[in-house]
Protein backbone atom coordinates (compact mmCIF):
# COMPACT_ATOMS: atom_id res chain seq x y z
CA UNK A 1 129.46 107.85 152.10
CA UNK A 2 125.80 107.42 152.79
CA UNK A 3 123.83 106.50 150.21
CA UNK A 4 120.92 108.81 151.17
CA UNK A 5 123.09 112.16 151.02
CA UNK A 6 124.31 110.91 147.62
CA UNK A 7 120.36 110.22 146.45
CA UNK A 8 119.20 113.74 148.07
CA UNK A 9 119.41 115.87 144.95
CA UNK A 10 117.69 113.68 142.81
CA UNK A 11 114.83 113.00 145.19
CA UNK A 12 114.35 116.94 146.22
CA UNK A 13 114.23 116.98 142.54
CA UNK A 14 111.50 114.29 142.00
CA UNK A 15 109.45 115.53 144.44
CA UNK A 16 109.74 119.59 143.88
CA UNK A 17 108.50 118.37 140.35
CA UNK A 18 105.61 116.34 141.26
CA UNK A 19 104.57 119.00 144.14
CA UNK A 20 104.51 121.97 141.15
CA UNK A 21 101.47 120.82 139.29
CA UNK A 22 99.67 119.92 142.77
CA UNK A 23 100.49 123.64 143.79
CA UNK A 24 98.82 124.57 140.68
CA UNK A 25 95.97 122.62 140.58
CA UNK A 26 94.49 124.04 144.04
CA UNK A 27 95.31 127.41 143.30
CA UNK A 28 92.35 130.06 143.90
CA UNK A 29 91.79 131.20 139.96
CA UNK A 30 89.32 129.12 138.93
CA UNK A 31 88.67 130.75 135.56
CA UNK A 32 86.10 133.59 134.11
CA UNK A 33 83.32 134.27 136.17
CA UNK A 34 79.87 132.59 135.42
CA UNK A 35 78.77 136.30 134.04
CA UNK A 36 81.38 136.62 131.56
CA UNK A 37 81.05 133.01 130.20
CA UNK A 38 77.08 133.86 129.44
CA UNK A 39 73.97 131.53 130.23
CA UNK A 40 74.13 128.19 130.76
CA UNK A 41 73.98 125.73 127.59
CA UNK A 42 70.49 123.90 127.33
CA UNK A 43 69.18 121.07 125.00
CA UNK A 44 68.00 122.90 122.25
CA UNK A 45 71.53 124.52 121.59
CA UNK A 46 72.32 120.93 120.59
CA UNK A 47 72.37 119.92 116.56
CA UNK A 48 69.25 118.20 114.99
CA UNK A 49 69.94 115.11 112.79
CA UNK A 50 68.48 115.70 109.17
CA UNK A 51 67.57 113.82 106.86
CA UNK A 52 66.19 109.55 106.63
CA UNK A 53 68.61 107.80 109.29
CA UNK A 54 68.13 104.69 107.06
CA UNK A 55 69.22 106.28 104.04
CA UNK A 56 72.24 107.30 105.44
CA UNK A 57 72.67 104.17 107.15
CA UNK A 58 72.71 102.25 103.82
CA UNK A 59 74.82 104.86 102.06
CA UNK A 60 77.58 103.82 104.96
CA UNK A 61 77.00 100.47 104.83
CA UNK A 62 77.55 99.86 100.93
CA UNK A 63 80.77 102.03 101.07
CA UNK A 64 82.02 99.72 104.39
CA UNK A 65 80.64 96.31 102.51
CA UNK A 66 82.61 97.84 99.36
CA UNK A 67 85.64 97.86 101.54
CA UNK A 68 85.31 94.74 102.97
CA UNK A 69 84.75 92.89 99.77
CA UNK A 70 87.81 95.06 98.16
CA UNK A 71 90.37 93.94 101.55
CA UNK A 72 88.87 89.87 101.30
CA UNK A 73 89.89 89.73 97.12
CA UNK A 74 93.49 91.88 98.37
CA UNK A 75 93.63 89.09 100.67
CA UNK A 76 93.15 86.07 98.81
CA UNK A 77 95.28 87.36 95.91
CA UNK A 78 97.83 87.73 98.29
CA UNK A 79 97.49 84.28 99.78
CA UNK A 80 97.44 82.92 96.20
CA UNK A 81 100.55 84.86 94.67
CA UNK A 82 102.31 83.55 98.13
CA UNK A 83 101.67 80.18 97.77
CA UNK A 84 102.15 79.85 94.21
CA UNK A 85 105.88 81.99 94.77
CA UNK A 86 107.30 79.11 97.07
CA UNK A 87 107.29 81.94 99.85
CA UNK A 88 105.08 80.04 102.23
CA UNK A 89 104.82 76.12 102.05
CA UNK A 90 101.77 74.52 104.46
CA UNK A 91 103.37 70.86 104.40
CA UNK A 92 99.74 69.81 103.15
CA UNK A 93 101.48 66.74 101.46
CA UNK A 94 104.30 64.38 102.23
CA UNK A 95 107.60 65.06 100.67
CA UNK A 96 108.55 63.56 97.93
CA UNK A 97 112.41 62.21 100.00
CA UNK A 98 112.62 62.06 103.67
CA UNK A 99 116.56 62.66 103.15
């Protein structure tokens, strides 16, 4: 039997799904009309920072330093408890019998 005949179905399939969405995409309704969106947006539509940037600034960067300082002491008490438990072992000194 030939192998192509066998494949057929699956490949009309593959490619009837991958021609859909093309079909769709260069269709002719491109949305509202320009009058029924309204006028165009501008600049001063936009949002106006308020308020001292460096104030906030700080504000972020004392919560983000208290974060940091809070992960390093998780850290090292983590390390410690680990190497104090046996769990991890760095070979930093010969053993005591090379048996």
């Amino acid at each position: 039997m030939n192998r192509l005949m066998v494949a057929r179905p699956v490949l009309r399939t593959m490619i009837q799904s991958n021609i859909a969405p093309l079909q769709l995409r260069f269709s002719h309704d491109h949305g509202p009309s320009p009058k029924e969106i309204g006028p165009p947006a501008s600049f001063n539509q936009l949002p106006h920072p308020e308020g001292d940037w460096a104030e906030n600034h700080n504000k972020k960067q004392s919560k983000y330093n208290a974060i940091l300082a809070a992960s390093a002491l998780f850290f090292a008490a983590t390390f410690g408890f680990m190497k104090q438990s046996g769990i991890i072992y760095f070979n930093a000194s010969p053993p005591e019998t090379y048996e």
